[in-house]
Every structure is written in C-alpha cells, then in structure tokens.
C-alpha atoms as a PDB file:
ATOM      1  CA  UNK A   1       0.000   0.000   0.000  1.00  0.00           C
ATOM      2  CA  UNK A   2       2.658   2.530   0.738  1.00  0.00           C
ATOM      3  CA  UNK A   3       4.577   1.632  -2.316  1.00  0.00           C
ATOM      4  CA  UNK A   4       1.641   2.864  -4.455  1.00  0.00           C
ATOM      5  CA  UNK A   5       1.426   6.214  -2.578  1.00  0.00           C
ATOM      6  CA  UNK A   6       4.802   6.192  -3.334  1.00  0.00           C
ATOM      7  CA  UNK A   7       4.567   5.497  -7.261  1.00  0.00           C
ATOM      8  CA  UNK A   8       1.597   7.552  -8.326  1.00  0.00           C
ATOM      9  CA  UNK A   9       2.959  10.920  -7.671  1.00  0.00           C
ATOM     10  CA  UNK A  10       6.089   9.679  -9.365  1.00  0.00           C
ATOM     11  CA  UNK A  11       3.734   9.335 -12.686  1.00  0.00           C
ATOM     12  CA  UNK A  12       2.784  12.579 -13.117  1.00  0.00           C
ATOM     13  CA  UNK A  13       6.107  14.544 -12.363  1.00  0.00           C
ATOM     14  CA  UNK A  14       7.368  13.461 -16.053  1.00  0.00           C
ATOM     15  CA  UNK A  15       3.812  14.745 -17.572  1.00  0.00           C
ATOM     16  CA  UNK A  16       4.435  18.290 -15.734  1.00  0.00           C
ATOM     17  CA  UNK A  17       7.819  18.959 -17.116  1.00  0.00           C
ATOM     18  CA  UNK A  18       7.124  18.026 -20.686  1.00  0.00           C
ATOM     19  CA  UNK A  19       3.543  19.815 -21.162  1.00  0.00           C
ATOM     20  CA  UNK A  20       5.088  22.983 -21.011  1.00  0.00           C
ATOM     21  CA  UNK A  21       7.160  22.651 -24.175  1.00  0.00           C
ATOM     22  CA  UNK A  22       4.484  20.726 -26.105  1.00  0.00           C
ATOM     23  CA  UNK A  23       4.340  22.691 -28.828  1.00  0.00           C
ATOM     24  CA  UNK A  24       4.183  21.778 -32.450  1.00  0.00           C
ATOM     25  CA  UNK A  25       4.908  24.045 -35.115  1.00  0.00           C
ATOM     26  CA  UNK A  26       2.357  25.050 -37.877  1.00  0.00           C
ATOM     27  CA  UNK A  27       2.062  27.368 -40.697  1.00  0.00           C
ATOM     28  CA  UNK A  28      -0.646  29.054 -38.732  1.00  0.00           C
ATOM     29  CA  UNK A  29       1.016  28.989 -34.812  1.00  0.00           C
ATOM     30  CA  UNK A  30       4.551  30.495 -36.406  1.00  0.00           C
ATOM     31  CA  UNK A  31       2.794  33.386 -37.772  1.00  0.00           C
ATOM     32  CA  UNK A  32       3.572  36.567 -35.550  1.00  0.00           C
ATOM     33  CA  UNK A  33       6.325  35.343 -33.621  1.00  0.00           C
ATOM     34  CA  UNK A  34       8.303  38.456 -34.513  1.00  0.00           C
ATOM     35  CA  UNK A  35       6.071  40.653 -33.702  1.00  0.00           C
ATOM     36  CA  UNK A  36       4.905  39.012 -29.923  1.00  0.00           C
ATOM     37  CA  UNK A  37       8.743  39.221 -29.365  1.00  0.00           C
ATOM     38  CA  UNK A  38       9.043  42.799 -30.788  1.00  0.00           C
ATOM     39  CA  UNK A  39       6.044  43.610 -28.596  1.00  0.00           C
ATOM     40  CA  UNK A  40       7.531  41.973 -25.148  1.00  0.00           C
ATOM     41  CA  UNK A  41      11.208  44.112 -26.018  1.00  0.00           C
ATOM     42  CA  UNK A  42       9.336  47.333 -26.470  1.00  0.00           C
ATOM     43  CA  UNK A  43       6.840  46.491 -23.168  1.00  0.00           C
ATOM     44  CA  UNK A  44      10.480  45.293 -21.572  1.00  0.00           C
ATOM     45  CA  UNK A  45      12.191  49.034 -22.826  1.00  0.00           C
ATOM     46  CA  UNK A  46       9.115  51.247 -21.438  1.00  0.00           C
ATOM     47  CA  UNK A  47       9.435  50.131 -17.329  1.00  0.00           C
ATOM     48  CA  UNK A  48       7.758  47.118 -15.455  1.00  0.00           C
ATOM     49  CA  UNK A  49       7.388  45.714 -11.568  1.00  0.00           C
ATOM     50  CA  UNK A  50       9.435  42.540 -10.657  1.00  0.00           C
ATOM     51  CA  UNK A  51       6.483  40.570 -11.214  1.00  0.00           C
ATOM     52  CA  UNK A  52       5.700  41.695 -15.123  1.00  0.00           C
ATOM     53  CA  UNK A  53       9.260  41.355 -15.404  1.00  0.00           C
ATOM     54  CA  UNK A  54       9.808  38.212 -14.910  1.00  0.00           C
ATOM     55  CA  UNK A  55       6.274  37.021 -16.640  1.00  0.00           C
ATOM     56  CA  UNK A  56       7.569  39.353 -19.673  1.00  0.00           C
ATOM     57  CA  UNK A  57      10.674  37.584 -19.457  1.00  0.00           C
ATOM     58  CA  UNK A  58       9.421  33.676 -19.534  1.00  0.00           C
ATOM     59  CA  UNK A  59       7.093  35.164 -21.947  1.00  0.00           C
ATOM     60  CA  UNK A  60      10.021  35.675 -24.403  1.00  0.00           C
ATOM     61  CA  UNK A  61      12.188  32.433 -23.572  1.00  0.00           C
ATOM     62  CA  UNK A  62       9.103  30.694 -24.642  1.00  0.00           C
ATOM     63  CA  UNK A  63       8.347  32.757 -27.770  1.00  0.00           C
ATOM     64  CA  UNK A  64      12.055  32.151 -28.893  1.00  0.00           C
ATOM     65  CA  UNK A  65      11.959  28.824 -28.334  1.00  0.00           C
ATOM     66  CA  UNK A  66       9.204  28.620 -30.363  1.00  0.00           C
ATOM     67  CA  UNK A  67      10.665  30.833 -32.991  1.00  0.00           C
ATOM     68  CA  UNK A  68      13.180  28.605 -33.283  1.00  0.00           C
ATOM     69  CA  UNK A  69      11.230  25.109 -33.550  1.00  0.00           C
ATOM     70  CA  UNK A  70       9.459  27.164 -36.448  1.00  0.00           C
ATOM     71  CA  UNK A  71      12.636  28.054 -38.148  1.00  0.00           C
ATOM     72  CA  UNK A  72      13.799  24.347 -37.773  1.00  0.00           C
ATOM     73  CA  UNK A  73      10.567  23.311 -39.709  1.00  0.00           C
ATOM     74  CA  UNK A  74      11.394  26.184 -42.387  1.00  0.00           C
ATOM     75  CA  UNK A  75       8.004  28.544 -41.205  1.00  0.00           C
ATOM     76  CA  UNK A  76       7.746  31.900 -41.953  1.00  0.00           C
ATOM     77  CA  UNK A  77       7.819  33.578 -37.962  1.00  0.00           C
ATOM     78  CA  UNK A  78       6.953  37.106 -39.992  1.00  0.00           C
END
C-alpha cells in the first residue's frame, strides 16, 4: 500500500515537465512570432514591476523557443 502512494505521484512529475514545451509548429502557430517578441522588447524598454518582469521575461524564452522550432521546420515567424 505505501509503495503505491509512493509510485503515483512519481507518474505525473514526467507529464508536468514536458507539457510545457508541447508545442508543435504550424504554418498558422509560427505566424507573428516576430512581432509578440518585438512587442515583449518594447513592453520590456518602457518600465515594469518585478512581477511583469519576470512574466515578460518567460514570456520571451518561450516565444524564442518557439521561434526557433518554427525556423527548424522552415516557417515563416513574420
């Protein structure tokens, strides 16, 4: 019985850390990556608190990884 409490939080700690980078690149979901990133530097340039800050900044790790699993499947990001 304890082994099983044991186990099934074990199963979902793999699920956690991979649905944040599910994301599969499309004609459609690559267009306007430029400009969300353009939009997040000029948001970045203009003043924020700690806390937009660092939600800008995750905002633009994950919009450059993206960018770059587009450009790796040869998709337009303009």
């Amino acid at each position: 019985m304890n082994k099983l409490f044991i186990l099934i939080p074990l199963l979902f700690i793999p699920s956690l850390a991979f649905s944040a980078s599910h994301f599969e690149p499309s004609k459609y979901s690559c267009s306007g990556i430029e400009k969300r990133i353009k939009n997040i530097n000029s948001k970045m340039r203009s003043g924020y608190s700690a806390r937009e800050g660092e939600r800008l900044r995750e905002e633009l790790r994950t919009l450059k990884d993206h960018r770059y699993a587009c450009k790796k499947k040869q998709f337009s990001t303009k």
